[in-house]
Protein backbone atom coordinates (compact mmCIF):
# COMPACT_ATOMS: atom_id res chain seq x y z
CA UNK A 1 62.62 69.25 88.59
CA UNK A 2 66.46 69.87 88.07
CA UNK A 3 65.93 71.87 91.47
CA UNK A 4 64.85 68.87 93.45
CA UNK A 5 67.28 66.43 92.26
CA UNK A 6 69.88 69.07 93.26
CA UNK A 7 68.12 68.93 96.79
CA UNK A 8 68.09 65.23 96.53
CA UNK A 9 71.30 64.74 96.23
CA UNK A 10 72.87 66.94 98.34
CA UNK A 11 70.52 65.52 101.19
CA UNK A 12 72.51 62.34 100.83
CA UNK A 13 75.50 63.77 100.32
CA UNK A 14 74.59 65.17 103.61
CA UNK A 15 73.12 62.71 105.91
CA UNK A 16 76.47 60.31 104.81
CA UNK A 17 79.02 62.20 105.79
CA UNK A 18 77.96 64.54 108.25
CA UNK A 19 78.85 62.01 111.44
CA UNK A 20 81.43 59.84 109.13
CA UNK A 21 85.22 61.09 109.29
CA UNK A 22 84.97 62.53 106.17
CA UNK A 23 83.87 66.01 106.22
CA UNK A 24 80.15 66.94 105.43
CA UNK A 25 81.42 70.35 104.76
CA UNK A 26 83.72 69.22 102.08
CA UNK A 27 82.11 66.94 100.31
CA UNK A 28 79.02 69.97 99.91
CA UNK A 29 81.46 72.30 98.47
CA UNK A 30 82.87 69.65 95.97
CA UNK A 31 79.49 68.06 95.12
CA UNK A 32 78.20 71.60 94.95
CA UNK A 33 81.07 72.34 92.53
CA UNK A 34 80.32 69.84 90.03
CA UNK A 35 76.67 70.50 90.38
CA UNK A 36 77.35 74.04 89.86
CA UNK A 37 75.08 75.01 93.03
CA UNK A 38 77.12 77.68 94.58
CA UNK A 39 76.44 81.21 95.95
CA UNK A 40 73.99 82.38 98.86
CA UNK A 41 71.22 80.44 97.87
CA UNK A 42 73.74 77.22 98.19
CA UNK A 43 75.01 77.94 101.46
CA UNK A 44 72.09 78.59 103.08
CA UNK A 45 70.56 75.38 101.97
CA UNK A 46 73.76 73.68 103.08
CA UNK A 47 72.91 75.15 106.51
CA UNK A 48 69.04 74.02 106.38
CA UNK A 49 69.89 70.21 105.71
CA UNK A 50 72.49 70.15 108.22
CA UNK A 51 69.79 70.78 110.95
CA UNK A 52 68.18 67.58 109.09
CA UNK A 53 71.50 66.22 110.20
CA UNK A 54 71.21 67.49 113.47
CA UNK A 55 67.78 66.21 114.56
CA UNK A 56 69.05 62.70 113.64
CA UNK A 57 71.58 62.36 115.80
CA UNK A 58 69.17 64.27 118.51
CA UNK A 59 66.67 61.70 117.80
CA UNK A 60 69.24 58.64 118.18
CA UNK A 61 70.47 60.37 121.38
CA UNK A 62 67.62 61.32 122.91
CA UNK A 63 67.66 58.94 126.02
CA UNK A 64 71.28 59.84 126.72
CA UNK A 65 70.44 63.80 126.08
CA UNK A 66 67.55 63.88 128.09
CA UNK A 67 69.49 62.12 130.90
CA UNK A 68 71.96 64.89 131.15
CA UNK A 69 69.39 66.60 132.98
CA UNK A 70 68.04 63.90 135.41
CA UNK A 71 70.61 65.04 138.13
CA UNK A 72 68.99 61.84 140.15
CA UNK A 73 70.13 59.42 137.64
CA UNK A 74 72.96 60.94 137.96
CA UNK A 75 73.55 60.52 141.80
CA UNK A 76 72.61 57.15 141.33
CA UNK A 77 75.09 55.92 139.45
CA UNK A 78 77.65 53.62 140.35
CA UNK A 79 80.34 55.03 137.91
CA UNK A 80 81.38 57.93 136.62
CA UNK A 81 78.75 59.74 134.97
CA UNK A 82 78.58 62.16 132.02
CA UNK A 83 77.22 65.55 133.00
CA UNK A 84 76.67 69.02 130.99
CA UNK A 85 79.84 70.10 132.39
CA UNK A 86 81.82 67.63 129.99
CA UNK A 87 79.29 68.72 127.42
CA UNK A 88 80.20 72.41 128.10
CA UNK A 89 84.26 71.82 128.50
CA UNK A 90 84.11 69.87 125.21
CA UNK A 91 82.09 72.38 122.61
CA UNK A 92 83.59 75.64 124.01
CA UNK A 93 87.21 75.36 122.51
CA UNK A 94 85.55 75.81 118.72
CA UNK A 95 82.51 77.84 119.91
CA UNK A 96 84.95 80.45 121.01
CA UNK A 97 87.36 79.85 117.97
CA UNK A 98 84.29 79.77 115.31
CA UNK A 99 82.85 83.17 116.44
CA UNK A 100 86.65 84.68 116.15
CA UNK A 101 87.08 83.25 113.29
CA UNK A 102 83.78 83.21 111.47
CA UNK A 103 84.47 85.57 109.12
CA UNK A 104 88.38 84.70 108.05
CA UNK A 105 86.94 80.98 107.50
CA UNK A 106 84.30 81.56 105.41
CA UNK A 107 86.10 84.22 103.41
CA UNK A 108 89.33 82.08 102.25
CA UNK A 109 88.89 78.86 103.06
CA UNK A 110 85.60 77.80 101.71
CA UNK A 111 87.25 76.61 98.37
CA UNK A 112 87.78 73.09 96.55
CA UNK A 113 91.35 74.02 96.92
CA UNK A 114 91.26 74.23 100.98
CA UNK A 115 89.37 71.17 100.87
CA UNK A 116 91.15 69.13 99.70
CA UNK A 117 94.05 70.16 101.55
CA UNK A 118 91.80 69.37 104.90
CA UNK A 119 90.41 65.80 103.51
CA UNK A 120 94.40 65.39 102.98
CA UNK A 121 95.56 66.37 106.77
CA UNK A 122 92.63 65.33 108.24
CA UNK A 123 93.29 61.29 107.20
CA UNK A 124 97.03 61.56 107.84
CA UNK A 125 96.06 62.63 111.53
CA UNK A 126 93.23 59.97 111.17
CA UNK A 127 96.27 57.38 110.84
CA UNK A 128 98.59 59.28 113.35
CA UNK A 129 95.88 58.47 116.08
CA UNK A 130 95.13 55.18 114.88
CA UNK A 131 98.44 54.56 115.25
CA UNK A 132 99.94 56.14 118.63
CA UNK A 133 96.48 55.72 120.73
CA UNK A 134 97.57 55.27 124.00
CA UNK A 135 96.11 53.14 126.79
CA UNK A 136 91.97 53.23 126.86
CA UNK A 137 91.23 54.55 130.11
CA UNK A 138 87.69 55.23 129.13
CA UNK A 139 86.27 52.35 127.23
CA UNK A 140 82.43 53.77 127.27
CA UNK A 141 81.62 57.52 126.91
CA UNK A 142 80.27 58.13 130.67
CA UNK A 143 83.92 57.06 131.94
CA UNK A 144 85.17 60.09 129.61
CA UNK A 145 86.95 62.45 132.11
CA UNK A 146 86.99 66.54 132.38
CA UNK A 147 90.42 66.22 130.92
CA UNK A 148 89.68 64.20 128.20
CA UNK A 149 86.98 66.18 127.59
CA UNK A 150 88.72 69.22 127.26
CA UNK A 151 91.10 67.32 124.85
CA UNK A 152 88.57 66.77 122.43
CA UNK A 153 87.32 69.95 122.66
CA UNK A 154 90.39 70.81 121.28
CA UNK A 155 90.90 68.38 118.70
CA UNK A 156 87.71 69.67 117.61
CA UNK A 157 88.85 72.73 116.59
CA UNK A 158 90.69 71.41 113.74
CA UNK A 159 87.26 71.19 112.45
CA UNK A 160 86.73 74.64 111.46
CA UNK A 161 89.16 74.48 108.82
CA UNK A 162 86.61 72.98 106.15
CA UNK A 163 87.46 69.56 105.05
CA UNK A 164 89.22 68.30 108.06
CA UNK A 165 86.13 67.04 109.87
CA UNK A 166 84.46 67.30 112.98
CA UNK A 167 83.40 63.91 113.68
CA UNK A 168 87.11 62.83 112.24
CA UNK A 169 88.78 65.57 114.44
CA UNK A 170 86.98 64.58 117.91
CA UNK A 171 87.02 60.88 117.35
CA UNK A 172 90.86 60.69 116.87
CA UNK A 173 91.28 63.21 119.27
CA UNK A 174 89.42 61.18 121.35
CA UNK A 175 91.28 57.98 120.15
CA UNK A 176 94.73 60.65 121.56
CA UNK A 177 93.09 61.19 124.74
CA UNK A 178 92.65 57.47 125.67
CA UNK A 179 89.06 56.43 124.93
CA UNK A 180 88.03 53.73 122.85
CA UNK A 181 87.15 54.18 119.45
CA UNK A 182 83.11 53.83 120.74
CA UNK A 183 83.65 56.17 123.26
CA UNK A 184 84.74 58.81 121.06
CA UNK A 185 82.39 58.47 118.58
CA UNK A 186 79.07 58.32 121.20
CA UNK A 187 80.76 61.43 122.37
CA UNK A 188 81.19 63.41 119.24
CA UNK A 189 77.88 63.12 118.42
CA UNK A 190 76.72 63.45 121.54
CA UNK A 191 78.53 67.21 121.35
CA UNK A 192 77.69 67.57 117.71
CA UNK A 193 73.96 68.23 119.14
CA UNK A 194 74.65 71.32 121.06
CA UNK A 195 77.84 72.83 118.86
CA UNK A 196 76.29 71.90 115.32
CA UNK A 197 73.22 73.44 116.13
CA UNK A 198 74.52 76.58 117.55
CA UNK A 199 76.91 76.68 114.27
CA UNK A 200 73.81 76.69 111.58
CA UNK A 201 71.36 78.29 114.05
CA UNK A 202 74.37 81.64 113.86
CA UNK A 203 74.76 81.13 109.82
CA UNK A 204 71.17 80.68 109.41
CA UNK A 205 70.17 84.14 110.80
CA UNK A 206 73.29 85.35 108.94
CA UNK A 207 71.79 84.20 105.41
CA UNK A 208 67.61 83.91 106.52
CA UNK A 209 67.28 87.10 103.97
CA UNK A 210 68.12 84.94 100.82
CA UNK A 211 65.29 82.73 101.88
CA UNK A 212 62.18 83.02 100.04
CA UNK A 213 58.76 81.58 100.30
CA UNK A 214 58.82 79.65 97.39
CA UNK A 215 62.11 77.89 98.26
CA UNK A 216 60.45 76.21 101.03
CA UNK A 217 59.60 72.82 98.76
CA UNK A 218 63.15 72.37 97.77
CA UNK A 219 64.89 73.13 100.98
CA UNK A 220 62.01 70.80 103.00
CA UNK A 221 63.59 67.92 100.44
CA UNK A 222 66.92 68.64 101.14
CA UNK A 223 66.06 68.73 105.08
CA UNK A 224 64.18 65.54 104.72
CA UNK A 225 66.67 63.39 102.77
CA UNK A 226 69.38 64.95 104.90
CA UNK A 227 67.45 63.65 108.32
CA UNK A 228 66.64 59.87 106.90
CA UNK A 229 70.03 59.08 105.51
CA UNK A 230 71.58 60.86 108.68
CA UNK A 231 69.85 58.26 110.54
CA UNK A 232 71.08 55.29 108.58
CA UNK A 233 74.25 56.82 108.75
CA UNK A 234 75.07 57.07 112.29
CA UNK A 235 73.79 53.38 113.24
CA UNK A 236 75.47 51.76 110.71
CA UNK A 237 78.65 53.69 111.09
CA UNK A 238 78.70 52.82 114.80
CA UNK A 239 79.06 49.35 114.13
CA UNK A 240 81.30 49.74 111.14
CA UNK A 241 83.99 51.65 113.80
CA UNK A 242 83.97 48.80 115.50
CA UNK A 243 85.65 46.34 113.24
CA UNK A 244 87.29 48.70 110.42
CA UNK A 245 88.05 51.27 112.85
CA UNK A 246 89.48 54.75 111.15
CA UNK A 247 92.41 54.29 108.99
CA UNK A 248 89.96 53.08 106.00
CA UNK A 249 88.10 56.16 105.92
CA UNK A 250 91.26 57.94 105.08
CA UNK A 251 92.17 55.94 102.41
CA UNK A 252 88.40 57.11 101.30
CA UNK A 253 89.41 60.84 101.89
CA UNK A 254 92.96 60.64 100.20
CA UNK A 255 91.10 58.83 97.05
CA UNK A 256 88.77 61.68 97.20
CA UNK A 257 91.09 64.43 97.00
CA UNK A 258 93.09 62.45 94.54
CA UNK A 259 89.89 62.71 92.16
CA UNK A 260 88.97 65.94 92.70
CA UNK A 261 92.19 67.67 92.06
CA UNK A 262 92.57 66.19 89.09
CA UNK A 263 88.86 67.05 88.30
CA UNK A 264 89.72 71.10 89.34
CA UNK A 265 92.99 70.63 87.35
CA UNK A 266 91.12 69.23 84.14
């Protein structure tokens, strides 16, 4: 029973701050810290609940995904339309980085420690785009431009240092490259699709052999709690961004780091 509270818990702890600018990433490793879940089995199950993640954000998407591929809709069109090759320019930057890196990052900086450094650097840039956004040139996602595109591909791969954020990284690097603040977040999770699932799908036949068939109950909990919340999540964070915007949520991730490192210190 223990088990499936664990699973429980780290589904929401999951599904709420996978798309918020908070770091999913971190918030596992510190919730799995005072949990004392940790080691293979851990990390693999952080991997399997993501995809719950994942399909939530596919599922909220769909429309828009599956248009990416009507290449008459897109011909149509009056404006500027979204195609695969934004999708492409914008997850390549940390696909490429990730695979370099995959290794060095999950060696040293998987830690509370490097955590809370990210949850710390990741608001302050948070603020810093809040702050020095300049003109919106794209005020809805399909007027997001190659270049822009490319920009938050970049921002993005601040990401991979765990703490800082994807969904915090590409939205403010969005915010940088002159899109609104809906914009940026339609588009990050409109790229989370493709990246995120290519990121698990490459740990998850890294780690399958710590699997076993009688973990399938508590890891189909984890995946189901993760995918519900997820969906809460993302709507009502989409029309929180709209009238809060950023600079709250890292006031959230400075008081989080606050707590924790005096928890680690204790």
């Amino acid at each position: 029973m223990q088990e499936y509270i664990i699973a429980i818990i780290q589904g929401i702890v999951e599904g709420l701050t996978e798309f918020l600018p908070v770091s999913s990433t971190g918030h596992l490793i510190l919730s799995g810290y005072l949990l004392d879940f940790t080691g293979p089995k851990a990390e693999t199950f952080e991997i399997v609940i993501q995809l719950g993640a994942i399909l939530a954000v596919a599922i909220l998407y769909w429309r828009r995904v599956w248009a990416l591929f009507d290449w008459r809709q897109q011909r149509r069109s009056l404006y500027p339309q979204l195609n695969l090759l934004h999708v492409f320019i914008a997850i390549m930057p940390a696909m490429v980085l990730g695979y370099l890196l995959h290794g060095v990052i999950k060696t040293y900086l998987f830690s509370p420690y490097t955590v809370l450094i990210g949850l710390v650097v990741g608001g302050l840039f948070m603020i810093l785009a809040e702050r020095f956004q300049p003109r919106v040139s794209a005020q809805t996602m399909e007027q997001i431009s190659y270049g822009q595109a490319l920009q938050i591909g970049l921002f993005q791969c601040l990401s991979l240092w765990p703490g800082f954020s994807r969904s915090g990284a590409t939205i403010a690097g969005g915010l940088f490259a002159g899109t609104s603040h809906k914009a940026a977040a339609d588009f990050s999770f409109l790229i989370a699709i493709p990246i995120m699932f290519a990121a698990s799908g490459y740990d998850l036949l890294k780690s399958y052999k710590y699997l076993s068939v009688s973990d399938i109950p508590f890891f189909a909990v984890g995946f189901v709690v993760s995918l519900i919340v997820a969906l809460l999540a993302v709507i009502t964070f989409l029309k929180l961004l709209q009238k809060v915007k950023l600079t709250p949520f890292a006031y959230y991730r400075f008081i989080v780091a606050a707590l924790f490192w005096l928890i680690i210190l204790r």
